[in-house]
Protein backbone atom coordinates (compact mmCIF):
# COMPACT_ATOMS: atom_id res chain seq x y z
CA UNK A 1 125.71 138.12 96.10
CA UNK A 2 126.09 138.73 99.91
CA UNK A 3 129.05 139.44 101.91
CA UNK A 4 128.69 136.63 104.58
CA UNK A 5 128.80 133.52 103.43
CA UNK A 6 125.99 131.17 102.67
CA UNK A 7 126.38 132.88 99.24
CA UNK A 8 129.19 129.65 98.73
CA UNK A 9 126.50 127.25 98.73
CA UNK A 10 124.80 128.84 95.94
CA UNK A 11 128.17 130.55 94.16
CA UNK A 12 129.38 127.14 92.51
CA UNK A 13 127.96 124.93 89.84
CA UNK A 14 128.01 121.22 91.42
CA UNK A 15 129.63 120.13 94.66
CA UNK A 16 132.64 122.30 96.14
CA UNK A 17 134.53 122.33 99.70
CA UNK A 18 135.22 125.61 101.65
CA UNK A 19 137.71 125.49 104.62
CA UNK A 20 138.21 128.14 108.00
CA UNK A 21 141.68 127.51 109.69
CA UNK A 22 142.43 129.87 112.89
CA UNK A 23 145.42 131.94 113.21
CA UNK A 24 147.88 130.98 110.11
CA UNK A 25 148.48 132.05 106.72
CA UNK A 26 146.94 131.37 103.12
CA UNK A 27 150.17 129.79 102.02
CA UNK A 28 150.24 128.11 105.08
CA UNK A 29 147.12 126.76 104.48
CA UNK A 30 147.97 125.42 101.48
CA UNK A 31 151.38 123.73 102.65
CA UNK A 32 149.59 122.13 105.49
CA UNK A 33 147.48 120.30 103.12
CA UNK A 34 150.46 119.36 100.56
CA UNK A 35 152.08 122.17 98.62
CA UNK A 36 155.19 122.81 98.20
CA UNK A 37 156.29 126.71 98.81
CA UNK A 38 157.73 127.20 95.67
CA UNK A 39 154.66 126.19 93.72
CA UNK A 40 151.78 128.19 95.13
CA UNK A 41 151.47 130.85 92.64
CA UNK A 42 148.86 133.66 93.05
CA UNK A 43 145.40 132.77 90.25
CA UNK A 44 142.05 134.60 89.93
CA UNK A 45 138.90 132.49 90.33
CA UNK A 46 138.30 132.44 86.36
CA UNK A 47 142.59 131.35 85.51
CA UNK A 48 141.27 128.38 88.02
CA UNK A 49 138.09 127.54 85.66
CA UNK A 50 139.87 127.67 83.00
CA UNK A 51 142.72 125.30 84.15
CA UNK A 52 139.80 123.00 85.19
CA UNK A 53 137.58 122.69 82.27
CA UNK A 54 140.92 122.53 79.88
CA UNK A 55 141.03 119.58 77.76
CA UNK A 56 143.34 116.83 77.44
CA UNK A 57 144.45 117.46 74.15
CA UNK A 58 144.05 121.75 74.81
CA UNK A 59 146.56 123.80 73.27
CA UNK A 60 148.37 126.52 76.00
CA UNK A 61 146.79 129.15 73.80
CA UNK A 62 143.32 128.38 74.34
CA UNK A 63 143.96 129.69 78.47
CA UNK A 64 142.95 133.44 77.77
CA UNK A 65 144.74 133.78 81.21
CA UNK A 66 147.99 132.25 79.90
CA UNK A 67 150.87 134.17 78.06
CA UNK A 68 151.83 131.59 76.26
CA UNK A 69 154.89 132.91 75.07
CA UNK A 70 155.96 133.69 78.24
CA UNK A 71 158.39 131.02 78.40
CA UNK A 72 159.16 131.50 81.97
CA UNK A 73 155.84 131.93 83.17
CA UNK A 74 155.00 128.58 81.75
CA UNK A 75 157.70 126.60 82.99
CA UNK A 76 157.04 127.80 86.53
CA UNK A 77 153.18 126.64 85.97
CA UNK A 78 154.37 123.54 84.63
CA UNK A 79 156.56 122.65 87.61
CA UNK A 80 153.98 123.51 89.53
CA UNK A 81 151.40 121.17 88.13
CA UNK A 82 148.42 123.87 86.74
CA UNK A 83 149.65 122.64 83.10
CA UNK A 84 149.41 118.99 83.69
CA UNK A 85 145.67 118.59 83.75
CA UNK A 86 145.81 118.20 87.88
CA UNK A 87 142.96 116.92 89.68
CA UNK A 88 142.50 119.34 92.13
CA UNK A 89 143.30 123.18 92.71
CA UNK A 90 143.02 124.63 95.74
CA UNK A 91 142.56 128.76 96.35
CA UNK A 92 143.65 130.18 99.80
CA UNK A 93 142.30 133.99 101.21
CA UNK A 94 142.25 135.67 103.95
CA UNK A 95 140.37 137.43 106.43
CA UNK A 96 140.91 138.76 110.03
CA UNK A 97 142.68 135.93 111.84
CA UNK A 98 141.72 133.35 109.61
CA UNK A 99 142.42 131.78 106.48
CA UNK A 100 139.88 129.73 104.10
CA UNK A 101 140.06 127.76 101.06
CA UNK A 102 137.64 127.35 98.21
CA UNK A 103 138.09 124.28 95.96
CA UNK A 104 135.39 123.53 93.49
CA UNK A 105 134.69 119.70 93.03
CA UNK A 106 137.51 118.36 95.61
CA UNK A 107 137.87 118.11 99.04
CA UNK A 108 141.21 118.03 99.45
CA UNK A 109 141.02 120.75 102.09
CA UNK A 110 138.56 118.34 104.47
CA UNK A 111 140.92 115.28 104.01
CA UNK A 112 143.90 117.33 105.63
CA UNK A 113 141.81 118.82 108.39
CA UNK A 114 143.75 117.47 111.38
CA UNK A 115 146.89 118.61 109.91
CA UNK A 116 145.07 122.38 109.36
CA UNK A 117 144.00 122.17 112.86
CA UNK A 118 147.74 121.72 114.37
CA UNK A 119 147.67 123.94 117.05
CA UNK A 120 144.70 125.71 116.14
CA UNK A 121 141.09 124.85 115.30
CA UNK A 122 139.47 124.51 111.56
CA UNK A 123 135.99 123.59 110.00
CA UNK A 124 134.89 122.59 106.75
CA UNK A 125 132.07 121.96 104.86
CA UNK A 126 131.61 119.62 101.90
CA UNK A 127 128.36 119.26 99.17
CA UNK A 128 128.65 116.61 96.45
CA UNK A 129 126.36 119.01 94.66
CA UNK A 130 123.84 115.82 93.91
CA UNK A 131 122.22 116.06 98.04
CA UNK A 132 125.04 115.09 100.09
CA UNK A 133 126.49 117.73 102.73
CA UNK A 134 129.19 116.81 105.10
CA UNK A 135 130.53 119.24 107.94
CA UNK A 136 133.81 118.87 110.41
CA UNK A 137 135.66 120.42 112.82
CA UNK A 138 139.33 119.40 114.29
CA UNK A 139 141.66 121.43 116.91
CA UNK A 140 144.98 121.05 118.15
CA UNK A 141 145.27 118.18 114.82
CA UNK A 142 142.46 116.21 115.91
CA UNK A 143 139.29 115.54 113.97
CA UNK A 144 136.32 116.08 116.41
CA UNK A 145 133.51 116.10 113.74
CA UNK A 146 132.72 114.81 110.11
CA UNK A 147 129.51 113.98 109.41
CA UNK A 148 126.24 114.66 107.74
CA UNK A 149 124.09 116.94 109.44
CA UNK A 150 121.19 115.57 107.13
CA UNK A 151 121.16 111.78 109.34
CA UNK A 152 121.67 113.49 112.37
CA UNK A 153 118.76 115.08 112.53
CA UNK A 154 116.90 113.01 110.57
CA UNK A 155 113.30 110.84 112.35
CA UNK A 156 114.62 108.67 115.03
CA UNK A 157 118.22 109.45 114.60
CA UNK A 158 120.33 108.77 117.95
CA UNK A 159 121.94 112.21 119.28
CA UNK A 160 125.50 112.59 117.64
CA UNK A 161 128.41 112.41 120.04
CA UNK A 162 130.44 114.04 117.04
CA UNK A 163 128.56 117.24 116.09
CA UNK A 164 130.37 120.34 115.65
CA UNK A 165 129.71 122.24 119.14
CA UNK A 166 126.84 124.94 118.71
CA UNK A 167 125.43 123.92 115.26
CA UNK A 168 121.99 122.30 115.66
CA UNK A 169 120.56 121.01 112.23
CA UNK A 170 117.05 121.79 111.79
CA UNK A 171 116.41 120.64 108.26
CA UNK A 172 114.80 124.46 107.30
CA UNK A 173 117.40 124.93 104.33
CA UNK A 174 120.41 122.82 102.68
CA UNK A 175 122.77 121.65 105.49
CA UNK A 176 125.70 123.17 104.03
CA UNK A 177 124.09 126.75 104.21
CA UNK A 178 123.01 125.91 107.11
CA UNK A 179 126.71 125.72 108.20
CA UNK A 180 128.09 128.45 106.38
CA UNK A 181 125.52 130.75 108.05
CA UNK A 182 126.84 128.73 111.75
CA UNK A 183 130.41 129.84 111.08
CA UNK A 184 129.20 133.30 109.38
CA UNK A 185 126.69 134.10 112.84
CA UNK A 186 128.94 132.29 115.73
CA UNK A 187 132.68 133.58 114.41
CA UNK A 188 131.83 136.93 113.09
CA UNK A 189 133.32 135.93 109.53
CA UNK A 190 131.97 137.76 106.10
CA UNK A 191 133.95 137.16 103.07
CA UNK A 192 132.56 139.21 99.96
CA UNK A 193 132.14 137.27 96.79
CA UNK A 194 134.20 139.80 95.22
CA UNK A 195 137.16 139.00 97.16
CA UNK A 196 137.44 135.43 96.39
CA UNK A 197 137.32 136.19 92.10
CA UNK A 198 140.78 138.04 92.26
CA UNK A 199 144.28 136.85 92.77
CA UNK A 200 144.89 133.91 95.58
CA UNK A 201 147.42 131.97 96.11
CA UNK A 202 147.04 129.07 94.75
CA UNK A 203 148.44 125.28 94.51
CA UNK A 204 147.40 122.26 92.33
CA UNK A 205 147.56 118.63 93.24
CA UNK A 206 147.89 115.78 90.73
CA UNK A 207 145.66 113.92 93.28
CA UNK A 208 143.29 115.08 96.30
CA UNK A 209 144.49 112.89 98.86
CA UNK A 210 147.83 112.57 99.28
């Protein structure tokens, strides 16, 4: 693995959203796209795959992450939806004047990205793991960009009055590497791989919209 970070669009199995917002906080981050305070608790990347891949009718024992016993570690879980099988779960970092968020299989992040861009700027990209790339951008909480890079520069494709400014798609690699290494080249931003397996605050959803 690399420390930049087109290493994302190869680090997760199927499709995944990553997320830059300017000038705030992880936990901001994460309340500006729905969490409450109170329930962003702090998870390593593998206490997240194991929360994901749990089974309806999974037992808390089978989370190697998990004291089970812990009483009060699992009713503070539990009220914060990682025990209720939620739909998505959202990890927040940070870097020098920026936060990001990695969710694997949701894009949460990217439907919120007006309301991470209040007063600030933020981009996102999005692969559906199965071809599909989508990439935005939004400042001051308005979306200026989301779209696929792969029809705007595809044969006789009009020019796109919503491109992110300063990305130009060529079609030489994947569109969402392509991106990464756009934000990774024009903002200066490396994030090791390292970094993102430990603890993060954290927040689940029961649903990635609202």
């Amino acid at each position: 693995m690399d420390h930049g970070l087109r290493w994302i669009a190869n680090g997760y199995d199927g499709s995944y959203t990553f997320t830059l917002c300017q000038g705030i906080t992880p936990r901001e981050l994460l309340v500006r796209i729905g969490a409450k305070p109170h329930h962003i608790h702090e998870l390593t990347d593998l206490a997240v795959s194991e929360l994901s891949v749990r089974p309806e009718d999974g037992h808390l024992s089978d989370l190697e992450f998990l004291d089970w016993e812990d009483d009060d570690l699992v009713t503070r879980l539990t009220e914060a939806g990682f025990l209720s099988h939620p739909e998505t779960i959202v990890r927040a970092g940070a870097i020098p004047g920026w936060a990001y968020a990695i969710e694997a299989f949701t894009s949460r992040s990217r439907n919120h990205l007006g309301e991470l861009s209040r007063g600030t700027r933020a981009y996102t990209v999005f692969s559906s793991g199965a071809g599909m790339q989508r990439v935005g951008h939004a400042r001051d909480g308005q979306v200026l960009s989301d779209y696929e890079p792969q029809e705007a520069a595809g044969p006789g494709a009009a020019e796109a009055e919503e491109e992110v400014p300063g990305f130009a798609y060529t079609g030489e690699e994947t569109a969402d590497r392509a991106f990464l290494g756009f934000l990774e080249d024009e903002l200066g931003i490396h994030i090791a791989w390292e970094d993102t397996c430990g603890p993060l605050p954290t927040a689940a959803f029961a649903d990635a919209f609202s």
